[in-house]
Protein backbone atom coordinates (compact mmCIF):
# COMPACT_ATOMS: atom_id res chain seq x y z
CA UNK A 1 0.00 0.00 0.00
CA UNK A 2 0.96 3.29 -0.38
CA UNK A 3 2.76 5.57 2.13
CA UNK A 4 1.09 8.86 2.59
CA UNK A 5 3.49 10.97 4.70
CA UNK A 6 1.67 13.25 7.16
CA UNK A 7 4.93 15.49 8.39
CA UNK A 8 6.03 18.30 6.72
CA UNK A 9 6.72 16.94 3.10
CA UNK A 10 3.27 15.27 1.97
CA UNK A 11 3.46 12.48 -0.25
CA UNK A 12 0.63 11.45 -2.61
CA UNK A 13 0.30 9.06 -5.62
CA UNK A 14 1.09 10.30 -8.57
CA UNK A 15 -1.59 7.90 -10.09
CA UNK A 16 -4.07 9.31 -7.33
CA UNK A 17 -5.30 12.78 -8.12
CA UNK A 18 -5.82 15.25 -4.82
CA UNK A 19 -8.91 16.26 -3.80
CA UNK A 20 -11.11 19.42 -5.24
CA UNK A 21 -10.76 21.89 -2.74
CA UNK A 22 -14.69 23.24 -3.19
CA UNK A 23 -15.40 24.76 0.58
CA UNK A 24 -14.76 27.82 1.39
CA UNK A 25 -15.69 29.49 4.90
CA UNK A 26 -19.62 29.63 4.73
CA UNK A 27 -20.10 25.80 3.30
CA UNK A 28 -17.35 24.66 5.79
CA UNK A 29 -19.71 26.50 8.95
CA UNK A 30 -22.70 24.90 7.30
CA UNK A 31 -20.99 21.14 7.39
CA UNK A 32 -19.71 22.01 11.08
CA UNK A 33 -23.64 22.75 12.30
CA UNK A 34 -24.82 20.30 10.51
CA UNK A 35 -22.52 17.72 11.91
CA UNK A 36 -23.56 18.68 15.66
CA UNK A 37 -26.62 19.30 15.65
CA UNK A 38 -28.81 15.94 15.75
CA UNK A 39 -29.99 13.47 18.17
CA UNK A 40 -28.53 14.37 21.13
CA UNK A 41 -30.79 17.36 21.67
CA UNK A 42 -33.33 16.02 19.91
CA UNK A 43 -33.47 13.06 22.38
CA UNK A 44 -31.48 13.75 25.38
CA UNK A 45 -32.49 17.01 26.97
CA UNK A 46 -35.75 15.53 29.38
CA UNK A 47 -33.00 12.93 30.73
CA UNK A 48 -30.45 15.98 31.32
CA UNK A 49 -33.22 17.16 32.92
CA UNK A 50 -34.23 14.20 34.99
CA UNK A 51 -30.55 14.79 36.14
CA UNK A 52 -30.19 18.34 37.25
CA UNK A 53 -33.39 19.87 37.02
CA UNK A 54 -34.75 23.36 36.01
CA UNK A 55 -30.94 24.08 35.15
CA UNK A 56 -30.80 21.86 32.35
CA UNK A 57 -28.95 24.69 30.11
CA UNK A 58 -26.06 24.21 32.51
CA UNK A 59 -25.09 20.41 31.31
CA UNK A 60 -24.92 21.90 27.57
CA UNK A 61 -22.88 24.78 28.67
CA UNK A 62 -20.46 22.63 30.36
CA UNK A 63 -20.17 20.11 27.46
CA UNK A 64 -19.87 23.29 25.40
CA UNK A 65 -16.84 24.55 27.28
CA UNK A 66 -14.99 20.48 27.50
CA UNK A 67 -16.07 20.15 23.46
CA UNK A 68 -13.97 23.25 23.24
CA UNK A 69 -11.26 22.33 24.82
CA UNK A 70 -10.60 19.61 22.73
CA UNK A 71 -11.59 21.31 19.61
CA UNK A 72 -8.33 23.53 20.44
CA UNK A 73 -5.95 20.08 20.11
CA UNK A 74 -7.81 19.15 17.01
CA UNK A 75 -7.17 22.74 15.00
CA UNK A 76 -3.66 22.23 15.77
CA UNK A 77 -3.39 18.93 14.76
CA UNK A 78 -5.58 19.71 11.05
CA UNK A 79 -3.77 22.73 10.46
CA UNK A 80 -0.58 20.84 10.56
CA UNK A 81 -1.14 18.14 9.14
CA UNK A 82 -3.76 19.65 6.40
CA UNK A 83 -4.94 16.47 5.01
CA UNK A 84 -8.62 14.01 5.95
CA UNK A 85 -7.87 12.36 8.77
CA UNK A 86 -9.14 11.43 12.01
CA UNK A 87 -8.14 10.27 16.03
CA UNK A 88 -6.63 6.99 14.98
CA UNK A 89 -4.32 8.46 12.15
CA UNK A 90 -3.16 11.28 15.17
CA UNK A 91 -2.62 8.66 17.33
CA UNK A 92 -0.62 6.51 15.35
CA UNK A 93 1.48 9.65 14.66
CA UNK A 94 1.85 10.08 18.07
CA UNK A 95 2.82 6.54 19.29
CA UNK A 96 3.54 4.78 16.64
CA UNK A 97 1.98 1.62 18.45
CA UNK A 98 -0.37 -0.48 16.02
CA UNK A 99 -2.54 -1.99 18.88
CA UNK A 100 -3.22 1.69 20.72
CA UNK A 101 -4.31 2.68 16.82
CA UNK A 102 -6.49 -0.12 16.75
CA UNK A 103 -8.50 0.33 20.12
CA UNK A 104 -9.07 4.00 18.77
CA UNK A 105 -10.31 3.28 15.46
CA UNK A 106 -12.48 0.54 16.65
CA UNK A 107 -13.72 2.92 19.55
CA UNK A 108 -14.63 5.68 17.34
CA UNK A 109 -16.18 3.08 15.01
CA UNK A 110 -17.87 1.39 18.15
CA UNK A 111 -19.01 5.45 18.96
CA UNK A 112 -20.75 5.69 15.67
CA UNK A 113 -22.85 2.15 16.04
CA UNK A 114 -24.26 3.51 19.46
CA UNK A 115 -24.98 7.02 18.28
CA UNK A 116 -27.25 5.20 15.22
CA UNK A 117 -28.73 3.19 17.59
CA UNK A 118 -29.78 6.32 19.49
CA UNK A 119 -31.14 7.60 17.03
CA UNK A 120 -33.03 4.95 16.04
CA UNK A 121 -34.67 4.86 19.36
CA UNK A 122 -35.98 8.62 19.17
CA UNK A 123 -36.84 7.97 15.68
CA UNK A 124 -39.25 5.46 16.88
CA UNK A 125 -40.19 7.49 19.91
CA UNK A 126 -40.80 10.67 17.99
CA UNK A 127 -42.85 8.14 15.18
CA UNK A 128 -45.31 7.13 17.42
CA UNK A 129 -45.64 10.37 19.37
CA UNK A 130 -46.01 12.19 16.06
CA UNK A 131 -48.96 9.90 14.93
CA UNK A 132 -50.62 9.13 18.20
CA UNK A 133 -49.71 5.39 17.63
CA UNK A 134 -49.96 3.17 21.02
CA UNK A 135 -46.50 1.88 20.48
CA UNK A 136 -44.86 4.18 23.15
CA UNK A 137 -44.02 2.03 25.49
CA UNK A 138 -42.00 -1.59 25.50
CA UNK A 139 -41.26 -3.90 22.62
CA UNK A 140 -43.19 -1.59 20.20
CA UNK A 141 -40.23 1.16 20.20
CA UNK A 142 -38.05 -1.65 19.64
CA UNK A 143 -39.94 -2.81 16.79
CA UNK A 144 -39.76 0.41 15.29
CA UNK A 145 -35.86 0.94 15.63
CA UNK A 146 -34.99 -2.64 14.54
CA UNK A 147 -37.19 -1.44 11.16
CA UNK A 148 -35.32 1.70 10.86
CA UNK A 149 -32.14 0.60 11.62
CA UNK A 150 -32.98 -2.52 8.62
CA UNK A 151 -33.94 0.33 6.09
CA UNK A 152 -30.69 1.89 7.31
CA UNK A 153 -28.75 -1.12 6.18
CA UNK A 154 -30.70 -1.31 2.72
CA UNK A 155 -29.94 2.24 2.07
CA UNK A 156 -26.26 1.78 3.19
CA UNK A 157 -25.80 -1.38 0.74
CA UNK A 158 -27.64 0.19 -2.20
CA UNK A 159 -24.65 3.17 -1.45
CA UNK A 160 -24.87 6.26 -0.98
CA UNK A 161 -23.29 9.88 -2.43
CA UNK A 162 -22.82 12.62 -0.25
CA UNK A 163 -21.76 15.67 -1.36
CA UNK A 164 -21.79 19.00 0.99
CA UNK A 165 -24.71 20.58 -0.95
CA UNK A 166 -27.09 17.49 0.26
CA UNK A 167 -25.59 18.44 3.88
CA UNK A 168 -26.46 22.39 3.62
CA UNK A 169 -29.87 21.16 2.83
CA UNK A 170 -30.19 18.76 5.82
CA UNK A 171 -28.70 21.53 8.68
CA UNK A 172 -31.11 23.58 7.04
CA UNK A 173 -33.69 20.81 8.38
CA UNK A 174 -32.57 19.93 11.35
CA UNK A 175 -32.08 23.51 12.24
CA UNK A 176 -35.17 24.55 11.27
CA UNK A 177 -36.36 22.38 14.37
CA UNK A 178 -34.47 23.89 16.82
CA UNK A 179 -35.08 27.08 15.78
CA UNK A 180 -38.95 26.38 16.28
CA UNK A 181 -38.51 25.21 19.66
CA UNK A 182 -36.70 28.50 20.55
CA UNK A 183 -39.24 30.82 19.03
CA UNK A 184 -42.08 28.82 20.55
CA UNK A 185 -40.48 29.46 23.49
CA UNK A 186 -39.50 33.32 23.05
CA UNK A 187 -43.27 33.92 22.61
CA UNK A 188 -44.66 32.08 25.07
CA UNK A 189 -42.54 33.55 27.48
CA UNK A 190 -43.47 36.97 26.27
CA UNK A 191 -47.02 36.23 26.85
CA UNK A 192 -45.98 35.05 30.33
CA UNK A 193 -47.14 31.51 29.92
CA UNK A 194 -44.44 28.73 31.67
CA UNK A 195 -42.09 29.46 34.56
CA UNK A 196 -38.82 30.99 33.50
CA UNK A 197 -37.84 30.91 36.95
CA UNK A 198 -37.16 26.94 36.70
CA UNK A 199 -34.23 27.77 34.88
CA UNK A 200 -32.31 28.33 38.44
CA UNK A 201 -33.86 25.12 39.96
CA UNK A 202 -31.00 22.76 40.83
CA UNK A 203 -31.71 19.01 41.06
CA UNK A 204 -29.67 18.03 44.74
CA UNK A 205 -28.08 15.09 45.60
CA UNK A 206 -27.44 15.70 49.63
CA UNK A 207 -26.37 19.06 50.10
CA UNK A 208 -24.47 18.91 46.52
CA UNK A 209 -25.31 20.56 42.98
CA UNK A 210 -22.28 19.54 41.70
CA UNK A 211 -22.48 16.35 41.07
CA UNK A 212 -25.54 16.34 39.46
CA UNK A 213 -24.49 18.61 36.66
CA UNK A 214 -21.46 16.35 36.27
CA UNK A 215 -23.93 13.69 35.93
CA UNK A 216 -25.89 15.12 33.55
CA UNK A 217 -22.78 17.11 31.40
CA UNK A 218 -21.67 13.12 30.66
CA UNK A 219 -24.66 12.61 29.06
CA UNK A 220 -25.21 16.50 27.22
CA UNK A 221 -21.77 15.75 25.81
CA UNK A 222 -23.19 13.41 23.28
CA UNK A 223 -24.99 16.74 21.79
CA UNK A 224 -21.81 18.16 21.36
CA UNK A 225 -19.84 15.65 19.72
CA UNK A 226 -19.41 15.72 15.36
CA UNK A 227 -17.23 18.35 15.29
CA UNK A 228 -14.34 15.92 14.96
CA UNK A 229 -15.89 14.86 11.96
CA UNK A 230 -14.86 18.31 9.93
CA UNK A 231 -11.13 17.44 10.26
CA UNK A 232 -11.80 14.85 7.84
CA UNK A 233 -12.54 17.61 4.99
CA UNK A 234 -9.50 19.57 5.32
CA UNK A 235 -8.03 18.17 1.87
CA UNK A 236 -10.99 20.01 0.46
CA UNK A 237 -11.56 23.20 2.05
CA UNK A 238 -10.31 25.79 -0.21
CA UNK A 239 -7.38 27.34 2.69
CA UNK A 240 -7.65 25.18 5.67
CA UNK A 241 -4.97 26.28 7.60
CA UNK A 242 -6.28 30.27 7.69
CA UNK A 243 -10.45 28.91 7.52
CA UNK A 244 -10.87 25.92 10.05
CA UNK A 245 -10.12 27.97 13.23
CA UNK A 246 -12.11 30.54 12.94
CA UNK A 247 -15.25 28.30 11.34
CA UNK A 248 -14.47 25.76 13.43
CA UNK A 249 -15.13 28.01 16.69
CA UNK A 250 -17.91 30.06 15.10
CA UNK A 251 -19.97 26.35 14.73
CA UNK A 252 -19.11 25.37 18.10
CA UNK A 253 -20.37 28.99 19.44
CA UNK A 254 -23.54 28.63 17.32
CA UNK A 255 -24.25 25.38 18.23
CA UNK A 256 -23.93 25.84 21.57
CA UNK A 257 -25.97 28.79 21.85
CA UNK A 258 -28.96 27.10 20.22
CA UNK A 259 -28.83 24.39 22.82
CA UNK A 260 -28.56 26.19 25.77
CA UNK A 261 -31.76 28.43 24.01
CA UNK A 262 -33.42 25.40 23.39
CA UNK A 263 -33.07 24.31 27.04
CA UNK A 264 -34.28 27.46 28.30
CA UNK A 265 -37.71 27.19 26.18
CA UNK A 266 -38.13 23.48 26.94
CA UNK A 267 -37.59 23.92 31.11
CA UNK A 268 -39.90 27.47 30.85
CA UNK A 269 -42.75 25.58 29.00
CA UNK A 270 -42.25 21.42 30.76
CA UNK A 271 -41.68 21.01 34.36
CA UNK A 272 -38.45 18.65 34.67
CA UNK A 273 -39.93 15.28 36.06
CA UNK A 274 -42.25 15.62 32.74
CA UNK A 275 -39.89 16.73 30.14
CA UNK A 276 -37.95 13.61 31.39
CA UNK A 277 -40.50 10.57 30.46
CA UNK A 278 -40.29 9.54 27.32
CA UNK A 279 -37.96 9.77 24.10
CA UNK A 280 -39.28 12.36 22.89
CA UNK A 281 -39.30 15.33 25.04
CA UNK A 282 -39.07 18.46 22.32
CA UNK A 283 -42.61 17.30 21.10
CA UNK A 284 -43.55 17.80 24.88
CA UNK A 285 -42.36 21.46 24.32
CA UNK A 286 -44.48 22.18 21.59
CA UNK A 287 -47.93 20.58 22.62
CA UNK A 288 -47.18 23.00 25.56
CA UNK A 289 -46.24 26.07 23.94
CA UNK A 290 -48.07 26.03 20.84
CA UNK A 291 -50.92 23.14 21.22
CA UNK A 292 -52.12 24.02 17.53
CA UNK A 293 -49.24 23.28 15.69
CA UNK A 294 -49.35 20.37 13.64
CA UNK A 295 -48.00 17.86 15.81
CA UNK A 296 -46.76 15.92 13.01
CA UNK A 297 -44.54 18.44 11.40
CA UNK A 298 -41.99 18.63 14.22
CA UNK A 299 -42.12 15.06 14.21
CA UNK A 300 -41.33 14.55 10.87
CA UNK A 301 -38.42 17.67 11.51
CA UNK A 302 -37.41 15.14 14.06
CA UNK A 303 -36.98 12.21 12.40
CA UNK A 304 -35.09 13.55 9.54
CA UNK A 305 -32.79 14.96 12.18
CA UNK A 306 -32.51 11.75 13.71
CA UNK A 307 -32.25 9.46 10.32
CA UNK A 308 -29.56 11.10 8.65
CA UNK A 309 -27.85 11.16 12.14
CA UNK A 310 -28.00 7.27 11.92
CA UNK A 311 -27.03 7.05 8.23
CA UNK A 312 -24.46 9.05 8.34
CA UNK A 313 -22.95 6.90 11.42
CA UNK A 314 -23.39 3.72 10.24
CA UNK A 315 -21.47 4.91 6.98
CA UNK A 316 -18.61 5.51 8.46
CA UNK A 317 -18.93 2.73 10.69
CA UNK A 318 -19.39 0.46 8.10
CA UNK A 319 -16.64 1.60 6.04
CA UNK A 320 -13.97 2.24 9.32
CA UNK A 321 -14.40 -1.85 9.20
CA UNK A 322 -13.81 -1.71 5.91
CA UNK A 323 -10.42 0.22 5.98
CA UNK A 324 -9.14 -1.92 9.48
CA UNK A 325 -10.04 -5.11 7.51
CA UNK A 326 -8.34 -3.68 4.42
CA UNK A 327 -5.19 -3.01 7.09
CA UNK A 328 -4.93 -6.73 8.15
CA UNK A 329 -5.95 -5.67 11.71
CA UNK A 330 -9.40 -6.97 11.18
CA UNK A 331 -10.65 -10.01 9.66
CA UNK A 332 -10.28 -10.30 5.97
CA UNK A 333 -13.84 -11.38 5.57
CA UNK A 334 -14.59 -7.46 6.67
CA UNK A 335 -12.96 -6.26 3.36
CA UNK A 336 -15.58 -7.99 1.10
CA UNK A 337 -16.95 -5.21 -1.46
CA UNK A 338 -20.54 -6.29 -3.07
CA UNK A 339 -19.54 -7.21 -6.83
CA UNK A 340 -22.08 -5.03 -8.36
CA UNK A 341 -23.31 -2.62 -5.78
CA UNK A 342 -19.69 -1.77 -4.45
CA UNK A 343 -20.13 -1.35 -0.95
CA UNK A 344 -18.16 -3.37 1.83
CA UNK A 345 -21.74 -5.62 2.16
CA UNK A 346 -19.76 -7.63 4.81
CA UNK A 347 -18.88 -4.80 6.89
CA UNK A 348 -22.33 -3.28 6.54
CA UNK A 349 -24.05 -6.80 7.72
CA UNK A 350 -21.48 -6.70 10.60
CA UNK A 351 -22.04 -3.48 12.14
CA UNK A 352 -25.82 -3.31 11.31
CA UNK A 353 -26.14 -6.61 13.56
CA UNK A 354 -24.39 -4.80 16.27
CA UNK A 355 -26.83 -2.29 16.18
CA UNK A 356 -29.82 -4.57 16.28
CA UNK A 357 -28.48 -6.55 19.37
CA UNK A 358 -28.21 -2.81 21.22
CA UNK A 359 -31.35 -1.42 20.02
CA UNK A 360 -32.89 -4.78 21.23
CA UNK A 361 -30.86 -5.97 24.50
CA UNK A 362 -29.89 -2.33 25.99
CA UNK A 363 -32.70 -0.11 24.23
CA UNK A 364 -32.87 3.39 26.34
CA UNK A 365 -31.38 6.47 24.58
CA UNK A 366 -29.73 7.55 28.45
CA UNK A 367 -27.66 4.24 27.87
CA UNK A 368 -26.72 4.46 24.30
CA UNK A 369 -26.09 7.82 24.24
CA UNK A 370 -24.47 7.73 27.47
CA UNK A 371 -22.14 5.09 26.07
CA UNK A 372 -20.61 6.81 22.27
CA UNK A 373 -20.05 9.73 24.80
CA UNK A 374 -17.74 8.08 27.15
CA UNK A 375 -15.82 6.29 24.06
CA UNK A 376 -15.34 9.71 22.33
CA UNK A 377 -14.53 11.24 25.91
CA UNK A 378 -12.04 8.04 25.59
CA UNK A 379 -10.75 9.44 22.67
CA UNK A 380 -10.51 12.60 23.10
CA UNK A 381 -8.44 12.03 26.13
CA UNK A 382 -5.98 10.20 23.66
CA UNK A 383 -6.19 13.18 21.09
CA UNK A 384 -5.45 15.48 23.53
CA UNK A 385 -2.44 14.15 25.11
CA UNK A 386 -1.11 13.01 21.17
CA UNK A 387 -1.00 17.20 20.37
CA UNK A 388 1.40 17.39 23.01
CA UNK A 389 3.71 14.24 22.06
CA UNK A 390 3.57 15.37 18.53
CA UNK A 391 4.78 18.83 19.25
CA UNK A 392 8.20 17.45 18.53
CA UNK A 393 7.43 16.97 15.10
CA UNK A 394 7.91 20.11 12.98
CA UNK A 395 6.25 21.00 9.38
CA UNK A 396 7.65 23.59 7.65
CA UNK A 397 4.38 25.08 7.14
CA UNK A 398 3.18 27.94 9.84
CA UNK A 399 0.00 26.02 11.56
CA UNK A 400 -2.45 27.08 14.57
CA UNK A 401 -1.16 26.50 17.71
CA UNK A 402 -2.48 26.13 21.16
CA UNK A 403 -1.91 27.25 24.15
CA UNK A 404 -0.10 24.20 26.35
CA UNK A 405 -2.72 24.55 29.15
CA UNK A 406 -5.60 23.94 26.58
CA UNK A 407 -4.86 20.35 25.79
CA UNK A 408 -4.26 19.68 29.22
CA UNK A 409 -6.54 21.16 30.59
CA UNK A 410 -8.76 18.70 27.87
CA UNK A 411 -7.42 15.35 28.39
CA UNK A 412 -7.93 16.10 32.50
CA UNK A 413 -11.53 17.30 31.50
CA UNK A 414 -11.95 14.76 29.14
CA UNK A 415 -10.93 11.89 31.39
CA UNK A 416 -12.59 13.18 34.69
CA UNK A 417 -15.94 13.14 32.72
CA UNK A 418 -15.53 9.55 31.29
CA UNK A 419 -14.51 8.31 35.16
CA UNK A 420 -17.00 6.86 37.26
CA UNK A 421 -17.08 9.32 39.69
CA UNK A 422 -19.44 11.28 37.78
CA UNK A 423 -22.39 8.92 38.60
CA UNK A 424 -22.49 7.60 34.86
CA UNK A 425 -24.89 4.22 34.52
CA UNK A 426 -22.52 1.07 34.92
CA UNK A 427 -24.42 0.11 32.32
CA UNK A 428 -22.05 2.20 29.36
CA UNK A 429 -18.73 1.01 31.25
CA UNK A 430 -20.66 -2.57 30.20
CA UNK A 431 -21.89 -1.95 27.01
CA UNK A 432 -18.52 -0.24 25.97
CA UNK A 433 -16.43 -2.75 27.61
CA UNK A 434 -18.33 -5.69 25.88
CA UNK A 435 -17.97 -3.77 22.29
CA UNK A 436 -14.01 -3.17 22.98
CA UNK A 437 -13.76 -7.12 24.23
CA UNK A 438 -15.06 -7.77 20.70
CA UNK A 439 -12.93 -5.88 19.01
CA UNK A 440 -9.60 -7.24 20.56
CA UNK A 441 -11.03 -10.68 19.78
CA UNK A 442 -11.44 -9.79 16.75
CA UNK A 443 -7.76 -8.31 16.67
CA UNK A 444 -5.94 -11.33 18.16
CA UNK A 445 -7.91 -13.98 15.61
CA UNK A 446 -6.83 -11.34 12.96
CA UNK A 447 -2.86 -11.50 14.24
CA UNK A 448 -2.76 -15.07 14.44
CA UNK A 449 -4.04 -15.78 10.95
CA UNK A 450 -1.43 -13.06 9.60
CA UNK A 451 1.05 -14.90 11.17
CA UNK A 452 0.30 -17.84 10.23
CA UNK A 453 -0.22 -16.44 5.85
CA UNK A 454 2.79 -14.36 6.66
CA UNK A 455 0.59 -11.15 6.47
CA UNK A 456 1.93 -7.66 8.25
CA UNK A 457 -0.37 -4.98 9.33
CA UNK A 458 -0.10 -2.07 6.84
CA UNK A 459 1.50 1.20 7.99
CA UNK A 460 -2.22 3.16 8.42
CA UNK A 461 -3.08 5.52 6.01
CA UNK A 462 -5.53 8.86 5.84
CA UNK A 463 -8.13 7.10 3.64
CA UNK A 464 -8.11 4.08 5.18
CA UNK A 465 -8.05 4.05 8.84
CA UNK A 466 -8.93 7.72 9.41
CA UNK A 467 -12.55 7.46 9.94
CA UNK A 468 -14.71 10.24 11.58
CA UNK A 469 -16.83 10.25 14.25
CA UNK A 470 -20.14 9.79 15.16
CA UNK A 471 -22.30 12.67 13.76
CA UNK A 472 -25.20 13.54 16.11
């Protein structure tokens, strides 16, 4: 396979062509939202609010603050090294250890399997609340995601081409939601209807308010997380190294406005304990605040949200499989490409069953979403500390650089929040642990059939092992 050098000289194909660099600025922001926004808000915000209460803007903000932290290590680590690429390919850069690059790519592809199973739980939630079906409860909602997350496969199989207008269109979408949440809220707290003064409520535990915010940051983080994902379109933004801070920051900032906005309207207009039953706790906000808007409409918002949340992370599950299998650290059966469709149809059927067995056996959104949180958190804690290992590698190109405390002050953050100290459900620490057990299984049967064929693990490469993470 072919080396692609990711120091200062940078080494591609001749045979290959580069990428079009097509984004500039504006379509670069738009990706950035887009990749945020999602499920997590969608879905999560009544069990951040089961958590902590009337303050359930505080969670978001505090995720906001830890997402930014480690946003810092990732524009250094783009801007110098300017190509698509993603935590494993920084972390093999870093340590140079195949296993450690292995337990991150499989994590972040693990991250992106729980995400679409999230989603495919508040699809089904927001399904039957949008159409008044009596499926709300028990092995209906489960019904409903294992038939999403099928039609997920299908679509995934058939293949599908993404290009960044298609994503300006969706963030337009998903957006659009959010945005009616706020102004629902904006006006009915102008004509004093709600409690705005729920905002300030703290959820206890003791004499303590910390810890419940802690609680419920671990699982708000999950509405932060996708920004990772835009490192992987650096080879075509148009001047990465002067654009991605400044859009990169401005979609964080926007993003996490809207959520702590959204969070406001939700707590003035839904008492915690009821925004928190259920899967589907915007709809909640709108019955409230605006009982005569067409029910359905948000729903449908909602599950387009939520949908191309789960497409988009089973692609790049799917195809992270693909590239590891294609690396000799996974089994070779994983590199199987469909003879006519041309998509890794072994990979797909692989992390598709995965999904089923978590949609079915663990089920709640709190636990799934819970769980790709603490493996990016994982991650991240990795990314951070690789910025500072790799600052003894120079490029001769001038790159952004941060400040030492920021990355350290990330991996601490980072790590603290995926510790269980924070009160997270031993339930993720199980879930995640069982997915990483599988993986290394996977890994060792993969090393001793290489040994015994005489096969070496390729050197990883950007387009093969990067992978992105879970979008929300």
């Amino acid at each position: 396979m072919a080396d692609v050098s990711v120091g200062g000289g940078q080494q591609t194909p001749s045979s290959e062509p580069s990428l079009e660099r097509v984004m500039g600025p504006w379509l670069l922001l738009l990706f950035i939202v887009g990749d945020i926004l999602g499920t997590g808000i969608y879905a999560l915000t009544g069990n951040v609010a089961k958590q902590v209460g009337g303050v359930v803007w505080l969670p978001f903000l505090v995720a906001f603050v830890v997402a930014l932290l480690t946003a810092f290590s990732y524009l250094e680590l783009v801007t110098k090294y300017p190509r698509a690429a993603g935590a494993a390919l920084y972390t093999h850069r870093a340590f140079g250890i195949h296993f450690v690059t292995f337990i991150v790519a499989f994590a972040v592809m693990c991250s992106g399997i729980t995400s679409a199973s999230t989603a495919s739980r508040a699809f089904a939630a927001n399904f039957a609340h949008a159409f008044d079906l009596d499926i709300a409860k028990g092995i209906g909602i489960t019904v409903v995601g294992l038939l999403f997350m099928a039609a997920v496969a299908a679509i995934n199989f058939r293949g599908v081409g993404e290009s960044v207008k298609a994503n300006v269109v969706l963030t337009c979408v998903e957006l659009s939601g959010l945005l009616i949440i706020i102004m629902i809220g904006m006006w009915a707290i102008g004509r004093g209807q709600g409690d705005v003064s729920r905002v300030l409520e703290f959820k206890t535990v003791g004499d303590s308010m910390f810890w419940p915010v802690i609680a419920a940051t671990t699982l708000a983080f999950f509405a932060m997380v996708g920004f990772e994902d835009s490192v992987n379109m650096a080879e075509e933004c148009k001047n990465p190294v002067d654009h991605f801070p400044k859009v990169l920051l401005a979609g964080l900032f926007i993003t996490g406005a809207i959520y702590v906005l959204v969070s406001i309207s939700a707590i003035t207009l839904v008492p915690p304990d009821q925004l928190g039953q259920g899967e589907a706790p915007l709809l909640k906000v709108v019955q409230a605040g605006a009982p005569n808007f067409p029910l359905w409409i948000f729903g449908f918002i909602t599950m387009f949200a939520v949908a191309n949340s789960a497409l988009i992370n089973m692609l790049m599950a799917s195809r992270l499989v693909y590239g590891m299998s294609r690396e000799h650290v996974l089994p070779a059966v994983l590199g199987k490409v469909h003879p006519s469709r041309r998509t890794p149809y072994v990979a797909i059927g692989f992390t598709s069953l995965l999904a089923f067995g978590l949609i079915t056996f663990v089920g709640e959104v709190p636990a799934l979403g819970g769980t790709t949180a603490l493996l990016l958190l994982c991650v991240f804690t990795v990314v951070n500390v690789a910025v500072l290992v790799l600052r003894r590698d120079r490029v001769a190109h001038k790159h952004f650089r941060t400040p030492t405390i920021v990355p350290i002050l990330g991996a601490i953050t980072c790590a603290f929040l995926a510790g269980p100290w924070t009160g997270r459900d031993s339930v993720q620490y199980t879930i995640a642990g069982v997915l990483i057990a599988l993986g290394v299984a996977l890994w060792v049967v993969t090393v001793l059939v290489n040994r015994a064929t005489g096969l070496k693990p390729a050197e990883p490469t950007m387009a093969d092992i990067g992978g992105s993470g879970p979008q929300n």
